[in-house]
Every structure is written in structure tokens, then in C-alpha cells.
Protein backbone atom coordinates (compact mmCIF):
# COMPACT_ATOMS: atom_id res chain seq x y z
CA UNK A 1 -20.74 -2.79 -17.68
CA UNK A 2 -18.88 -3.65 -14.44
CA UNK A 3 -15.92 -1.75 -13.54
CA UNK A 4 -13.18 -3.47 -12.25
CA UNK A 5 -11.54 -3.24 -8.49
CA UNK A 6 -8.82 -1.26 -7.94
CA UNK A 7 -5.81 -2.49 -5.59
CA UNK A 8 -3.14 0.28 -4.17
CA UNK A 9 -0.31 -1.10 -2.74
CA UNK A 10 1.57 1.38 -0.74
CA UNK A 11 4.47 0.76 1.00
CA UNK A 12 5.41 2.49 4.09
CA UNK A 13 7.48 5.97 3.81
CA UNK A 14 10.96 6.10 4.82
CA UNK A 15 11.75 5.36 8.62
CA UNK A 16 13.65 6.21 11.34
CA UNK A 17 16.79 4.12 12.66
CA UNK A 18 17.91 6.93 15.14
CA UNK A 19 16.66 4.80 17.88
CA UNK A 20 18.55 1.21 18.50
CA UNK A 21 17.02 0.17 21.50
CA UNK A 22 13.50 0.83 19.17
CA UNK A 23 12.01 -2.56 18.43
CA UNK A 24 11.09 -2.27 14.77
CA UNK A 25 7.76 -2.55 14.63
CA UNK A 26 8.12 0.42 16.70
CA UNK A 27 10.08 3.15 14.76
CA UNK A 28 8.61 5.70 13.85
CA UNK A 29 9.21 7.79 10.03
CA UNK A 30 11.91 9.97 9.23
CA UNK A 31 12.16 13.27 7.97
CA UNK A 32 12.23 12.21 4.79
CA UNK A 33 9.55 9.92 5.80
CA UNK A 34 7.47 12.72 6.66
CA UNK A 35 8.39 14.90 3.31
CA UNK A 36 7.51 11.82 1.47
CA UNK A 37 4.08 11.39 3.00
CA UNK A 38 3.22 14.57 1.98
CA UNK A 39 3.92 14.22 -0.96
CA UNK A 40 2.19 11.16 -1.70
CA UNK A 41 -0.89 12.93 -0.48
CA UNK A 42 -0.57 15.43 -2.81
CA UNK A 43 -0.05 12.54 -5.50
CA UNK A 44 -3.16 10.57 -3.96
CA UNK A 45 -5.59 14.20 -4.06
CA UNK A 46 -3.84 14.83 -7.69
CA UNK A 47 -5.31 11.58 -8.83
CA UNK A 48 -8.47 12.05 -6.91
CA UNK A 49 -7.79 8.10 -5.00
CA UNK A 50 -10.61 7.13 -2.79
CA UNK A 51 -10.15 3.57 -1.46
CA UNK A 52 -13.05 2.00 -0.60
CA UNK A 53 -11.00 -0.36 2.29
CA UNK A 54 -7.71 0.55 3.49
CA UNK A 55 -5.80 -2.05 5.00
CA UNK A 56 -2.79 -1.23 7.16
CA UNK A 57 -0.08 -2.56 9.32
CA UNK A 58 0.28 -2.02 12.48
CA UNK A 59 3.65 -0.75 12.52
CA UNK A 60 4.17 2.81 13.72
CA UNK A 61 6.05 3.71 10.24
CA UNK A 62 3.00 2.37 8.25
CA UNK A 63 0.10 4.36 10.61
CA UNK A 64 2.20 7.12 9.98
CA UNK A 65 1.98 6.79 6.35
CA UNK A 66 -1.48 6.41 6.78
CA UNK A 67 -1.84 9.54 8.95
CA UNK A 68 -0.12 11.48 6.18
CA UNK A 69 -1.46 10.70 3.40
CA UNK A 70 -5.35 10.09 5.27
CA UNK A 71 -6.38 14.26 4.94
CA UNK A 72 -6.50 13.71 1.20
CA UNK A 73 -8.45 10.86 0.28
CA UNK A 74 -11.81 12.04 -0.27
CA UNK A 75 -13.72 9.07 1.38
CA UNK A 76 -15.24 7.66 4.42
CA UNK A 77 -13.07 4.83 3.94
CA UNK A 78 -13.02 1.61 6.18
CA UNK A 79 -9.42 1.66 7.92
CA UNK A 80 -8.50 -1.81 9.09
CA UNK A 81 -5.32 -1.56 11.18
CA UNK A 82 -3.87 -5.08 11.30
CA UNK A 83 -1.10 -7.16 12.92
CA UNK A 84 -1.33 -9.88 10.47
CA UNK A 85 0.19 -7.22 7.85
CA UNK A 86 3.62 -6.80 9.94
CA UNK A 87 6.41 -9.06 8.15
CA UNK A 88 3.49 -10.78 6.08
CA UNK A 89 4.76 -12.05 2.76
CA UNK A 90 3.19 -12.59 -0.42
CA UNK A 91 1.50 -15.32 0.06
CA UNK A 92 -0.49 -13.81 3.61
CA UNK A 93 -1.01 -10.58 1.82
CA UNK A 94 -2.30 -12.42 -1.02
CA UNK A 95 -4.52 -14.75 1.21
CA UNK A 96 -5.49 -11.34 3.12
CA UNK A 97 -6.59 -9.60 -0.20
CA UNK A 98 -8.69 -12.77 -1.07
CA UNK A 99 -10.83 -12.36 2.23
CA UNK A 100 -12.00 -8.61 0.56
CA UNK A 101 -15.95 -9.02 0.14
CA UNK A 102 -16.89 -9.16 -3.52
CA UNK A 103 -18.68 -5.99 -3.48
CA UNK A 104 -15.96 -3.44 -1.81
CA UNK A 105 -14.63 -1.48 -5.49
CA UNK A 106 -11.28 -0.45 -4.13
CA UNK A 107 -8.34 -1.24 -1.42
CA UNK A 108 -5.17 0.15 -0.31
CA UNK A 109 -3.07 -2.10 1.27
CA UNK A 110 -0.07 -0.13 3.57
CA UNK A 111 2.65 -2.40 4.22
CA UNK A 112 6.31 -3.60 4.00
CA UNK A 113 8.29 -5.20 1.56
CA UNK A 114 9.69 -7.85 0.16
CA UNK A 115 6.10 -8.75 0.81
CA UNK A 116 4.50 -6.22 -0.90
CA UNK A 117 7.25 -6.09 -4.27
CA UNK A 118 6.69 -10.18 -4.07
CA UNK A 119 2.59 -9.24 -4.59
CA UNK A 120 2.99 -7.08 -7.09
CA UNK A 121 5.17 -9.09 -9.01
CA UNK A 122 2.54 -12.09 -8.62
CA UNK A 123 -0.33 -9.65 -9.86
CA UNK A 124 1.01 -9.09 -12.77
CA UNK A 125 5.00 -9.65 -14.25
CA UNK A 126 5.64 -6.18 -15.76
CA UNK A 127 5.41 -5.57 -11.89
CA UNK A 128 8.48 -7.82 -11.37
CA UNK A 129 11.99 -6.21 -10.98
CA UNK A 130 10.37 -2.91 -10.56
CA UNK A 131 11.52 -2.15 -7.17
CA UNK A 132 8.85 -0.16 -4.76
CA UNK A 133 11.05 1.78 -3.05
CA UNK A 134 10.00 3.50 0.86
CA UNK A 135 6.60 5.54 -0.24
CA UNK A 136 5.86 4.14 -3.69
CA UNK A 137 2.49 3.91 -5.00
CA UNK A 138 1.78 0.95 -7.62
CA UNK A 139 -1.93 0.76 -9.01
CA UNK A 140 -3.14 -2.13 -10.19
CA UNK A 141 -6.68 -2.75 -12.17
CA UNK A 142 -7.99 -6.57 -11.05
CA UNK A 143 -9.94 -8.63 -13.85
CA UNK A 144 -11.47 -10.67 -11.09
CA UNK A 145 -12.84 -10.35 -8.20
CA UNK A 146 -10.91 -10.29 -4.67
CA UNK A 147 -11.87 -13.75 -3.38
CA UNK A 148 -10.21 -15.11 -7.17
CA UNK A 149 -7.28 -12.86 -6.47
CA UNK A 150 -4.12 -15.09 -8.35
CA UNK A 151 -1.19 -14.88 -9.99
CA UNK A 152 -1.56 -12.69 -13.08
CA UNK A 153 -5.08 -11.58 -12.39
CA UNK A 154 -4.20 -7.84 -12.26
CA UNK A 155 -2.67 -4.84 -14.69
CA UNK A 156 -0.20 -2.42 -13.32
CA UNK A 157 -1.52 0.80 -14.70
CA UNK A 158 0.27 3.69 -12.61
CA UNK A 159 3.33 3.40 -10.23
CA UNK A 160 3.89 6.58 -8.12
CA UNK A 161 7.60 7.09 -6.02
CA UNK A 162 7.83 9.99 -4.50
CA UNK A 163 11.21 12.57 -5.16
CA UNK A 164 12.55 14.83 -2.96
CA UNK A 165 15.95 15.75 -0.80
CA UNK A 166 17.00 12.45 0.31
């Protein structure tokens, strides 16, 4: 019996805007951003989530992320830091996703939305109007395989936001 991949989309904690002159690409997270991270990686060890791929953005706010919540995955995951993921939409993330080899079980994909809410909501509807908010977690189960990523080819089973002092 095959088990099917597993697809984390994680959007970036909450950022910093103390900085103006910061390009955004550039800023770094907030407080809150950092509280959140922390959180998630209690979420992430919690749920014992081991990507077998994670795929990040470049910006500083998503590395961050990914330096937070890194210490508690339980893997020697591959880490692909990538400009392409910056301001992608759905359709690049999607077309990203599909370029996965068959064989890897499990990716996280750290990014930004509307991109990321627009994938989700292509993966599967129930996904659609659910907002993920700075640090949210969705979970989806595929029932193919990454290079016949589509529209409607994936179940939402878990969506983790993190709470805290805002």
C-alpha cells in the first residue's frame, strides 16, 4: 500500500516594519514573529513533522521562520533556499511543487501569501476562504504524485495558527 505525500505549506511568521528604508525582501521578523516561531516548533515536534524537502524563500522573514522552527524537525531534511519563491503566486508555486521528484514523501514549502492561500485553495476548496494568517501551518495529504500536482488533487487534513500576545 503506498502512502501518500504530504505537502506543508507554511507561511512566514509575523515581520518587522520598524525599518522603512528596509527593502522588503529584507525585513527581518518581529517579536511576535519570533514568539510565533517558537511556537510553531513546538506544534511541528508535537506532531512529530519531518519533511522530507523543505523549500524556502529567500526572504529574511521566511529563513527566519525556517531557523525557528528548523531545531525541531527530526530529519536530515534537504533545505532548498530559493529566489523563485519571493512574490511567487499560485501558479509558480504550483509549477515549483510539480518539479518535486516522484519519490521525495514529504515537502514544506515556506513562503508568502496571497500565493500560498491562492495554492491551498487550488489543492483542495475547503482550503478556500480559510485565511493563513503570518505563521499558519495547513497540511495537506496529495492523491497524486508531485509532477500531477492540480487543482483538487489534495485533502486539507490539519491547519495549525499559532496564538499568543499579539
Amino acid at each position: 500500500m503506498s502512502r501518500a505525500n504530504t505537502l506543508y505549506l507554511l507561511r512566514h511568521a509575523k515581520s518587522s516594519w520598524d525599518d522603512p528604508e528596509l527593502a522588503d525582501h529584507d525585513r527581518p521578523l518581529a517579536p511576535r514573529g519570533l514568539r510565533n516561531a517558537a511556537a510553531l516548533a513546538g506544534h511541528l515536534r508535537a506532531a512529530e513533522i519531518s519533511p522530507t524537502l523543505i523549500l524556502c524563500s529567500s526572504a529574511q522573514r521566511a529563513r527566519e521562520t525556517l531557523a525557528g522552527v528548523l531545531p525541531a524537525l527530526d530529519t536530515e531534511a534537504e533545505i532548498l533556499i530559493e529566489d523563485g519563491l519571493y512574490g511567487a503566486g499560485t501558479e509558480q508555486l504550483l509549477a515549483r511543487l510539480r518539479e518535486v521528484p516522484r519519490d521525495v514523501p514529504s515537502v514544506m514549502l515556506i513562503g508568502h501569501n496571497p500565493g500560498l492561500e491562492g495554492l491551498a485553495a487550488r489543492l483542495d476548496a475547503r482550503a478556500s476562504g480559510a485565511p493563513l494568517p503570518t505563521g499558519a501551518l495547513a497540511t495537506f495529504e496529495l492523491a497524486s504524485n508531485w509532477p500531477a500536482l492540480t487543482m483538487g488533487t489534495a485533502t486539507l487534513v490539519d491547519r495549525y495558527t499559532p496564538r499568543g500576545p499579539r
